[in-house]
Protein backbone atom coordinates (compact mmCIF):
# COMPACT_ATOMS: atom_id res chain seq x y z
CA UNK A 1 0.00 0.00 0.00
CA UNK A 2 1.36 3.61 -0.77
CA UNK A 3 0.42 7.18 -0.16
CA UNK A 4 -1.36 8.99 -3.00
CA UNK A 5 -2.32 13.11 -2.88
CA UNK A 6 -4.77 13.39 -5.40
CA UNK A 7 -6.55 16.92 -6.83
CA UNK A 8 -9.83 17.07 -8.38
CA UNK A 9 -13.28 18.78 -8.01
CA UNK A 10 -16.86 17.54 -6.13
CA UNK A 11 -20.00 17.62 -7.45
CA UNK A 12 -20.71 21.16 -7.28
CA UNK A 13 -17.32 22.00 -8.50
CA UNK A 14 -15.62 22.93 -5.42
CA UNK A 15 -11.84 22.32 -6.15
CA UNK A 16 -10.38 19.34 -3.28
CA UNK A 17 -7.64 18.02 -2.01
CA UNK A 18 -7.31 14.18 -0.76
CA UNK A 19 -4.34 12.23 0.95
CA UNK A 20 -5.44 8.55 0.42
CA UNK A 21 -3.82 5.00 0.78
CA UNK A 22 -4.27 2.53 -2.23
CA UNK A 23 -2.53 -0.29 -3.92
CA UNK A 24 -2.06 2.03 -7.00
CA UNK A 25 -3.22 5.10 -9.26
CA UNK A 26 -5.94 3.05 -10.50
CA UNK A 27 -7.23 2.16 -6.95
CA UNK A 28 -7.10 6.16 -6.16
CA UNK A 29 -9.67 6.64 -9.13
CA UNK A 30 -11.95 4.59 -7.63
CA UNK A 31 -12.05 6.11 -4.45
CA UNK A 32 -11.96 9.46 -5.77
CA UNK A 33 -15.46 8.60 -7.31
CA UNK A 34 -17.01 6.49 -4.22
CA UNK A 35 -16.16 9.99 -2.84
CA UNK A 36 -18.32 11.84 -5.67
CA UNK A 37 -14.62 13.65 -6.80
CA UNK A 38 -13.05 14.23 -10.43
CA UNK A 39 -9.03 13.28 -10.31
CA UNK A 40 -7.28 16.28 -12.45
CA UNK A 41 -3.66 15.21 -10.81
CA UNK A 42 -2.34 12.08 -8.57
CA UNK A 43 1.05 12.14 -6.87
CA UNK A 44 2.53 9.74 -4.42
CA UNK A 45 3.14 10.93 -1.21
CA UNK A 46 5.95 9.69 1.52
CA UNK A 47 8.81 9.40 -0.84
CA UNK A 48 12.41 11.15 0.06
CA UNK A 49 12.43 14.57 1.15
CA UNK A 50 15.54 17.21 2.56
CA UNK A 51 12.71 19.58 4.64
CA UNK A 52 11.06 22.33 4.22
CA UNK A 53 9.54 20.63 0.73
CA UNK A 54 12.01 19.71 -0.96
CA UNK A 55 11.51 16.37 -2.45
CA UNK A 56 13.37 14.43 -4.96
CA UNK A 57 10.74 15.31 -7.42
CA UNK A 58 11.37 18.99 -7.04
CA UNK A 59 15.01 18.45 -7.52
CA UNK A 60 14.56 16.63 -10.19
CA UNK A 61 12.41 18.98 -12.16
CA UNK A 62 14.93 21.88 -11.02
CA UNK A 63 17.71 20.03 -13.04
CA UNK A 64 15.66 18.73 -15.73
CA UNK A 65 14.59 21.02 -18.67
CA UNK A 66 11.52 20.65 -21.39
CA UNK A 67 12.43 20.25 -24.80
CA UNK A 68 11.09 21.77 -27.84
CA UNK A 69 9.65 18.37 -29.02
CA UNK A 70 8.23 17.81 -25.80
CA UNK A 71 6.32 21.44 -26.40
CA UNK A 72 5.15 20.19 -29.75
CA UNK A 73 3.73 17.13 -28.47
CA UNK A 74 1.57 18.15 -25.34
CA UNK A 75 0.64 21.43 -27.81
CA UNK A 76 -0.85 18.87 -30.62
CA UNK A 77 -2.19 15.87 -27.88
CA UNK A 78 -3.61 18.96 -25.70
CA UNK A 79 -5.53 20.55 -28.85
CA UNK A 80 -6.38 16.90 -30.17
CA UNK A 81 -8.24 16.43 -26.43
CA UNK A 82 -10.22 19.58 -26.25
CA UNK A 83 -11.39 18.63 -30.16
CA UNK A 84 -12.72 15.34 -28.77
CA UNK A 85 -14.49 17.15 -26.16
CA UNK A 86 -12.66 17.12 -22.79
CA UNK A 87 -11.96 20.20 -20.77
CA UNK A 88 -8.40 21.74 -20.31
CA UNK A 89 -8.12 20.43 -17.04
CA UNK A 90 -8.85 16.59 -17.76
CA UNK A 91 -6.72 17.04 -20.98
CA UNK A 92 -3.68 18.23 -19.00
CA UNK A 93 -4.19 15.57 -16.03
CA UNK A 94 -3.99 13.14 -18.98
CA UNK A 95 -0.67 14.34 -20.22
CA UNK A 96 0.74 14.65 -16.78
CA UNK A 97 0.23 11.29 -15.97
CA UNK A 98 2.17 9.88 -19.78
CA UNK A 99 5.03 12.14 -19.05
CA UNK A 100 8.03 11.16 -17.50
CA UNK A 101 9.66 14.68 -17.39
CA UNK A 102 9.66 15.79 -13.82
CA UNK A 103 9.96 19.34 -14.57
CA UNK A 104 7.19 19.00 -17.23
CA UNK A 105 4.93 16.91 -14.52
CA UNK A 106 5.80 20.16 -11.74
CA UNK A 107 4.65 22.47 -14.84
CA UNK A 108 1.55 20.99 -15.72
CA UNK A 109 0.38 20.20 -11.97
CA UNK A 110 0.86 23.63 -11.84
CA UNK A 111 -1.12 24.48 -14.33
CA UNK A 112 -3.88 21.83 -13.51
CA UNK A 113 -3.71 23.68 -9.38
CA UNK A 114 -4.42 27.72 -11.77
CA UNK A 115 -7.21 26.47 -13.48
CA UNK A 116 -9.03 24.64 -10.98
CA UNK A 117 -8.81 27.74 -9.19
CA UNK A 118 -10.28 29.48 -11.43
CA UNK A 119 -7.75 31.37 -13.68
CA UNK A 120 -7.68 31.24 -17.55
CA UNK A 121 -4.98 28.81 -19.39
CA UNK A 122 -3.41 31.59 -20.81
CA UNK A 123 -2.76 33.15 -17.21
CA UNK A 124 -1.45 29.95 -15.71
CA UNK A 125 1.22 29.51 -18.78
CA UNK A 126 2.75 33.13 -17.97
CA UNK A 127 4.42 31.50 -14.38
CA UNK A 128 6.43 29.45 -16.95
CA UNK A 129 7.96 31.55 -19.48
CA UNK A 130 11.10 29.89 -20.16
CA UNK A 131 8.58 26.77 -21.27
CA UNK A 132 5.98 29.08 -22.93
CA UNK A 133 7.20 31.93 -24.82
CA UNK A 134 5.00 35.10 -25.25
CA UNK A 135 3.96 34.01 -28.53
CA UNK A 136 2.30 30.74 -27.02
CA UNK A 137 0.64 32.65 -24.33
CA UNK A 138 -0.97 35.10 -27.08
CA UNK A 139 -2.09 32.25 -29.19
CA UNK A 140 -3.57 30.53 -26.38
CA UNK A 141 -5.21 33.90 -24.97
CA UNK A 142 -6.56 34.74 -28.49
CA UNK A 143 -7.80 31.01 -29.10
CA UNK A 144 -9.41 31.44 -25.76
CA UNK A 145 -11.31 34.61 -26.17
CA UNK A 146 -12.13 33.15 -29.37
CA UNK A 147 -13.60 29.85 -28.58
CA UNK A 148 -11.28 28.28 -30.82
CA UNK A 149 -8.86 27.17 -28.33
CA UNK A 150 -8.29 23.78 -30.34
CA UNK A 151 -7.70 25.61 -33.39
CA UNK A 152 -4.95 27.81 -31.77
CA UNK A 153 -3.45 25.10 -30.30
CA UNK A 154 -2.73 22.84 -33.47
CA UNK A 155 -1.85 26.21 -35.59
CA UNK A 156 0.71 27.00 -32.33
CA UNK A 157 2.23 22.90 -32.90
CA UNK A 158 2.94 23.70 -36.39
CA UNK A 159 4.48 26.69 -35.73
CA UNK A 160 6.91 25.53 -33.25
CA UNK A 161 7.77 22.06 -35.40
CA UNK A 162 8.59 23.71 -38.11
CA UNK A 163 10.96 26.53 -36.47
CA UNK A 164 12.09 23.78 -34.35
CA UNK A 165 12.73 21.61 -37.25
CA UNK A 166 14.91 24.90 -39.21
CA UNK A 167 17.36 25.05 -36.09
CA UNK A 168 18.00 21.40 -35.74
CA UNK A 169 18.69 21.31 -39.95
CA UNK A 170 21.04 24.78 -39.50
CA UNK A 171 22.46 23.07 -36.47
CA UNK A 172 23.12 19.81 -37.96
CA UNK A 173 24.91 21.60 -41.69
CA UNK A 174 27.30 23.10 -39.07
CA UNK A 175 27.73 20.02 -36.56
CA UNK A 176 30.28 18.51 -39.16
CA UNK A 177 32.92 21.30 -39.62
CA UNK A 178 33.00 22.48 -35.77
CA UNK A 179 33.78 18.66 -34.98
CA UNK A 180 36.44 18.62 -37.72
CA UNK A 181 38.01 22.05 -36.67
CA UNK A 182 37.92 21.28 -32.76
CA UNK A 183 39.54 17.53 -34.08
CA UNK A 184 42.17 19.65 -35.84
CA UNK A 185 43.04 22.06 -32.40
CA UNK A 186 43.34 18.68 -30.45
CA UNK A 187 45.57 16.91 -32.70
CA UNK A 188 47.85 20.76 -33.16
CA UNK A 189 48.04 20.83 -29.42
CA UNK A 190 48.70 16.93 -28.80
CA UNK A 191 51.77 16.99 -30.92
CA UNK A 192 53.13 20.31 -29.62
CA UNK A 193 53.13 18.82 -26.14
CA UNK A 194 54.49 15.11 -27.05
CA UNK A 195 55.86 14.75 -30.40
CA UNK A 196 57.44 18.00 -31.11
CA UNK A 197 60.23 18.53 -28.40
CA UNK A 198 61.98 15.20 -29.73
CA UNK A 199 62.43 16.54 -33.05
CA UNK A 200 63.22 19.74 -32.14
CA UNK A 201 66.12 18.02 -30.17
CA UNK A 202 67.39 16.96 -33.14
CA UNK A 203 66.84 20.19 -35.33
CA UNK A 204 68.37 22.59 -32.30
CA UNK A 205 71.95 20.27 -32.22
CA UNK A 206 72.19 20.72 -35.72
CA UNK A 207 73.36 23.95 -35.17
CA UNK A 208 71.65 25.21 -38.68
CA UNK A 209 70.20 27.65 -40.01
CA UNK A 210 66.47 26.91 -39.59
CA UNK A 211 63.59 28.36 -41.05
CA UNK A 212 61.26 31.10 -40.14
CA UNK A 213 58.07 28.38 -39.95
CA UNK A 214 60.65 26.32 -38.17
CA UNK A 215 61.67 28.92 -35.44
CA UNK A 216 58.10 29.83 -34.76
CA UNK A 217 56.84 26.20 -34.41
CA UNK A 218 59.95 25.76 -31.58
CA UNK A 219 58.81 28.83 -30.00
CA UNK A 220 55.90 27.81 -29.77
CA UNK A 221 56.76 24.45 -28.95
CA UNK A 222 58.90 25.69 -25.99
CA UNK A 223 55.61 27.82 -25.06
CA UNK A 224 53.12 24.84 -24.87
CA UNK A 225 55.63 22.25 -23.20
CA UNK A 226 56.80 25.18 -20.56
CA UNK A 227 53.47 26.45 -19.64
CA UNK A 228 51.06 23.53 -20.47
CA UNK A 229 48.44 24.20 -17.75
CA UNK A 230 48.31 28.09 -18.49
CA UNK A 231 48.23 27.53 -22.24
CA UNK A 232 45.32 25.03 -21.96
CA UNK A 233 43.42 27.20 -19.11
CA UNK A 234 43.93 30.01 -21.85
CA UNK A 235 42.07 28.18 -24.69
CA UNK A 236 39.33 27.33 -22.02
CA UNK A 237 38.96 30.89 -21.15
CA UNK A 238 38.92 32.34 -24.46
CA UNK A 239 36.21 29.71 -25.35
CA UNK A 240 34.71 30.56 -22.41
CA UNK A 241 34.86 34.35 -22.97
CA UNK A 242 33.95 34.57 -26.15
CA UNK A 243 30.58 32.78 -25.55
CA UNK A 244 29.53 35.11 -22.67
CA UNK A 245 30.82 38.12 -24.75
CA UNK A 246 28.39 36.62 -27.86
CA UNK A 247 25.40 36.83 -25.10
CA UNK A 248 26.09 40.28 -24.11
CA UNK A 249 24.41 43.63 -26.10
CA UNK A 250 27.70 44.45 -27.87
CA UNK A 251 28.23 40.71 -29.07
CA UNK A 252 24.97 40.30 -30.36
CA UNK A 253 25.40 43.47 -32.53
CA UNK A 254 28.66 41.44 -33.59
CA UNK A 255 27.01 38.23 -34.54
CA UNK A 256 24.11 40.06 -35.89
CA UNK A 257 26.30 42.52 -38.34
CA UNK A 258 28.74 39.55 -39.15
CA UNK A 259 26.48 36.48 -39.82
CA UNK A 260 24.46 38.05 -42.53
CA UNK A 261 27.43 39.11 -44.66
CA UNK A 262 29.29 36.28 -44.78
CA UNK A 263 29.19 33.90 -48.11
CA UNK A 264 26.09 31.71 -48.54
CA UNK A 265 26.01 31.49 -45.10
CA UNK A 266 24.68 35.37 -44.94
CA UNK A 267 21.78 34.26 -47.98
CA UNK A 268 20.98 31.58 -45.22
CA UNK A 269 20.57 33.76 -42.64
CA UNK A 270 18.50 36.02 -44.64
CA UNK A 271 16.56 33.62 -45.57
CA UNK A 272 15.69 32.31 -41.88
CA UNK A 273 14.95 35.61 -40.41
CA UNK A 274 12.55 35.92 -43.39
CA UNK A 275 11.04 32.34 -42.35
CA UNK A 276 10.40 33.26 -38.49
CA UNK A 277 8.99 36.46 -39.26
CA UNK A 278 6.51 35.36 -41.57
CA UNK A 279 6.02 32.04 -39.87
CA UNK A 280 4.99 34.16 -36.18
CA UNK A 281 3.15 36.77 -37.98
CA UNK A 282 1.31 34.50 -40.16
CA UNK A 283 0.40 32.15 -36.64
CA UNK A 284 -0.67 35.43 -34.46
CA UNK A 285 -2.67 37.03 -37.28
CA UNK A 286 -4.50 33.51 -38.10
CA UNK A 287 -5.30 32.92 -34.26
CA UNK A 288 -6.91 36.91 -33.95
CA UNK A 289 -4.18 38.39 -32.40
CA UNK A 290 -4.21 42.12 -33.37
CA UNK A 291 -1.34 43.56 -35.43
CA UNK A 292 0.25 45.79 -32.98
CA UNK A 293 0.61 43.01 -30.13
CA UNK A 294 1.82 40.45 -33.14
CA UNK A 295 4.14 42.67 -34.54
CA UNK A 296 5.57 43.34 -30.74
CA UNK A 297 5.40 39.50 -30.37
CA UNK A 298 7.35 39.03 -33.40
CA UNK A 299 9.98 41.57 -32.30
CA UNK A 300 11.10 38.80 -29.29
CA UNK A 301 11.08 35.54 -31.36
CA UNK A 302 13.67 37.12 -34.19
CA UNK A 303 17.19 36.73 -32.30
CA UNK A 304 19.21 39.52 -35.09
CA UNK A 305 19.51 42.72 -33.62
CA UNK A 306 19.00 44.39 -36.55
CA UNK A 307 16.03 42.12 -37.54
CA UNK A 308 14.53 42.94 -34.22
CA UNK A 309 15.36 46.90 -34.95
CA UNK A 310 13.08 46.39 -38.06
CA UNK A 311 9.87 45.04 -36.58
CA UNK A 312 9.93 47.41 -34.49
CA UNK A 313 9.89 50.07 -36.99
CA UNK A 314 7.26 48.36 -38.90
CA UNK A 315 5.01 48.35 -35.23
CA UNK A 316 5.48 52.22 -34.74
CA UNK A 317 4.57 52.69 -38.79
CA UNK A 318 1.46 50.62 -38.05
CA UNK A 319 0.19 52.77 -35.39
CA UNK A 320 0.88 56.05 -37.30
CA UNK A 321 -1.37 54.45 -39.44
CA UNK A 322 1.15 53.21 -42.63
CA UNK A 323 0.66 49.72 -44.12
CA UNK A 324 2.66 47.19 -42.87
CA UNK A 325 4.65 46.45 -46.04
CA UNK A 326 6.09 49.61 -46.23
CA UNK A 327 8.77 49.22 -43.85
CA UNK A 328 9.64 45.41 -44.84
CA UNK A 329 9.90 46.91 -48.49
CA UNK A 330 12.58 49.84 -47.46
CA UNK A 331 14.45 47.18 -45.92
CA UNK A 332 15.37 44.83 -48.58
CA UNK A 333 18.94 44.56 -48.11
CA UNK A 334 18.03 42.59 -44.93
CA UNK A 335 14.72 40.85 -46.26
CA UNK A 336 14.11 39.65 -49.35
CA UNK A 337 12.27 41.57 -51.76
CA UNK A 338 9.64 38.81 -52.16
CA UNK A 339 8.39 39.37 -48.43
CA UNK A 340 7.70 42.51 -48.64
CA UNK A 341 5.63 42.56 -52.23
CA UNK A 342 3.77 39.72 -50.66
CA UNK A 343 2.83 41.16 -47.73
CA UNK A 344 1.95 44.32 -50.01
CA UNK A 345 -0.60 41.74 -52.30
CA UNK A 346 -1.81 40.35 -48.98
CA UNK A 347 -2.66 43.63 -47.95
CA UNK A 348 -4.38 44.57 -50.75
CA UNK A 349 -6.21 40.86 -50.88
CA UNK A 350 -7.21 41.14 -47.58
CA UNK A 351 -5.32 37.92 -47.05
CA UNK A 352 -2.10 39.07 -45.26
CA UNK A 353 -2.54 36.02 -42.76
CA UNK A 354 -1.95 33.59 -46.16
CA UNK A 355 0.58 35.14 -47.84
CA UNK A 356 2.75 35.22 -44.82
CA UNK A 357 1.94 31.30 -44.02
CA UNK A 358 3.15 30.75 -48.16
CA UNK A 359 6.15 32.91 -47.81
CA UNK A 360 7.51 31.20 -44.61
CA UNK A 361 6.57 27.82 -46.33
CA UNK A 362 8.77 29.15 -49.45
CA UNK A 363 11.59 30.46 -47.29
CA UNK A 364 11.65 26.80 -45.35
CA UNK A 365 11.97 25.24 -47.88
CA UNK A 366 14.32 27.12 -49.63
CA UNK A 367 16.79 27.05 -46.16
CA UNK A 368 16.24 23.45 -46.05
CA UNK A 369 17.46 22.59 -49.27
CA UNK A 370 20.34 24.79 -48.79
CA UNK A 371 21.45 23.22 -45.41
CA UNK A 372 21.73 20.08 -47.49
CA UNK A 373 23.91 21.76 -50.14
CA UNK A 374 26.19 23.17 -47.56
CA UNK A 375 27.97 20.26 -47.16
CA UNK A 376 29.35 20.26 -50.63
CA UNK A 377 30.49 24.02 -49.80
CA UNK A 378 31.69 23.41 -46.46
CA UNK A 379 33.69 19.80 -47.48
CA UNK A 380 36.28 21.74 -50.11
CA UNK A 381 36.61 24.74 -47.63
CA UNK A 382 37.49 22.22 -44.92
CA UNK A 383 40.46 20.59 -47.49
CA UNK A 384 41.73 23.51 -48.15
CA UNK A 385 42.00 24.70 -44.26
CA UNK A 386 43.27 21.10 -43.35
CA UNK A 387 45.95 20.83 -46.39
CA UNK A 388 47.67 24.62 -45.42
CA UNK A 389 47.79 23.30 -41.57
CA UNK A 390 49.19 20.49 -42.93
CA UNK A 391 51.67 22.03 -45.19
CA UNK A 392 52.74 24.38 -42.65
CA UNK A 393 53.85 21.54 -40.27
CA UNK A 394 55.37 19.98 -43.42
CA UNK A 395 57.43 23.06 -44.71
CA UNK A 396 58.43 23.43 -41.06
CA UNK A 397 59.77 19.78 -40.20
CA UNK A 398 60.48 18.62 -43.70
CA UNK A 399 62.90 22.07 -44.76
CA UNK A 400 65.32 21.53 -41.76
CA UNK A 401 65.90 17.51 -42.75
CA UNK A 402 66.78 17.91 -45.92
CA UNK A 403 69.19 20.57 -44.82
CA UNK A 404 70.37 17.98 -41.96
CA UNK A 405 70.77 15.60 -45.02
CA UNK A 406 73.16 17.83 -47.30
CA UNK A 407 74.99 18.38 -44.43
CA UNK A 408 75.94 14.79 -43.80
CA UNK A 409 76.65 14.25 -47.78
């Protein structure tokens, strides 16, 4: 026999609270209804706890994190319930009890304990913003006020699929050269440390003339053996550094300014920001969310500064009164021309909310094919730095032998 807490509602809808003993969840149900009560959430009670609270489960969901597919699934299964007819509440209890994510099980009990109390969905998903975004909670608030909270939901799983889907494609095109380049570093720095001082042995009681690639690679050599733990604490801390400087205000305006002008990649990067703009607009618009708060919505889901700086221009424009094209069509050096013509046919269609959900399809599409093509861009690029690393170590070793050799002749 174990401990279950289950919460739930009477018969006149007064929300309760039960501590019961049962062989197991499905023995709880049956007392909840002998006692005339609706189960929304069942947890065991009189497992491990360090006072004041805090139980395993809570540490476990404080070091456990929900995933974007995890979002995607509880979005669709949670719009799929209310379709066939059960209320938020049930439909949540139902997903709490197939997950085995603590921290999503703390987040929907959570949710389950707002609701029953009386507060909207929408209102219960703000305590959680690092799981629900403002642009879920504005889809969910406008498919509430609606009554099309179903509808809202499903649009809001597509919409986070599909940008999910772009970053793990973008991810995975540049997975292959930052393993090869950090293989390369590795390699450099194992042979400076083990390999290296026993040739230069040889090369420094020659008493030659050595090269200039020579003499820098025994400096260097003499650096890495003589200061090992500094050198390598040094790589660490520039890594280190340079991804809490890319985080900051100033090296975001970096990354922003540098990503979309470099080769291909900066067409890429064009392209995307085009994608999530249209994609976000197209979902708020669709759902009833007014232009202003989309637009401001919009704003926080685009990470480029200068992306950002734009939709914000395009919000003040809109309140002045000016059509929302006109600012996406001024900016075409950073979005493509195409977005803003179509959003200037949607406006004059009276189908804005379309065009935008065909143009993010088209830019999609078009980033997806060229994450596949990168590879054939990114393989001869990766030759060409490997071979000159390469060479250098040859020209360096290889120059000072032969001169070794015409010595002894």
């Amino acid at each position: 026999m174990a401990t279950f807490i289950y919460s739930g509602e009477d018969r006149e809808g007064v929300a309760v609270t039960e501590t019961v003993t049962a062989n197991d969840r499905f023995a709880v149900y049956a007392i909840a209804r002998q006692n005339g009560h609706t189960v929304s959430s069942i947890k065991e009670g009189g497992g491990f706890s360090l006072g004041g609270g805090l139980t395993m489960d809570r540490i476990n969901a404080m070091i456990s994190r929900v995933k974007d597919d995890e979002i995607v699934m509880i979005t669709r299964n949670l719009g799929s319930m209310i379709t066939a007819g059960l209320t938020v509440s049930r439909a949540l209890s139902v997903i709490e009890r197939q997950s085995t994510n603590p921290r999503l099980k703390l987040v929907i009990k959570r949710l389950i304990e707002r609701i029953n109390k009386g507060d909207q969905f929408f209102e219960g998903l703000k305590e959680f913003p690092k799981e629900f975004n403002n642009l879920y909670v504005a889809m969910v608030k406008a498919g509430e006020e609606s009554g099309n909270l179903a509808e809202a939901l499903s649009t809001l799983s597509m919409q986070i699929e599909r940008a999910n889907n772009l970053k793990k494609k973008i991810k995975g095109a540049m997975m292959y050269p930052s393993i090869v380049i950090l293989v390369m570093i590795v390699i450099a720095v194992l042979m400076m440390i083990f390999v290296m001082p026993q040739i230069i042995a040889v090369f420094e009681g020659g008493k030659m003339e050595l090269p200039a690639t020579t003499k820098f690679l025994i400096w260097l050599t003499h650096v890495m053996t003589a200061y090992t733990l500094f050198v390598i604490g040094g790589m660490v801390a520039t890594f280190l550094g340079l991804m809490y400087f890319f985080k900051t205000k100033m090296g975001k305006i970096v990354i922003s300014f540098s990503v979309t002008r470099i080769p291909v990649i900066g067409t890429m990067a064009k392209e995307t920001n085009a994608a999530r703009t249209a994609r976000t607009l197209s979902s708020l618009l669709r759902s009833g969310v007014d232009v202003i708060q989309s637009l401001e919505i919009t704003e926080e889901v685009v990470q480029n500064v200068y992306y950002k700086k734009i939709v914000r221009e395009a919000r003040n424009k809109v309140e002045t009164g000016a059509p929302l094209s006109e600012v996406f069509v001024a900016n075409s050096t950073l979005y493509p021309v195409l977005v803003g013509e179509m959003i200037l046919v949607g406006e004059e269609t009276g189908q804005i909310s379309g065009m935008l959900s065909e143009l993010a399809q088209f830019y999609e599409t078009e980033v997806e094919r060229k994450t596949k093509d990168l590879s054939t861009i990114i393989e001869p690029l990766l030759m060409v730095v490997i071979g000159a690393g390469v060479g250098f170590f040859a020209l360096a070793l290889i120059a000072p032998i032969y001169s070794i050799s015409n010595g002894m002749s």
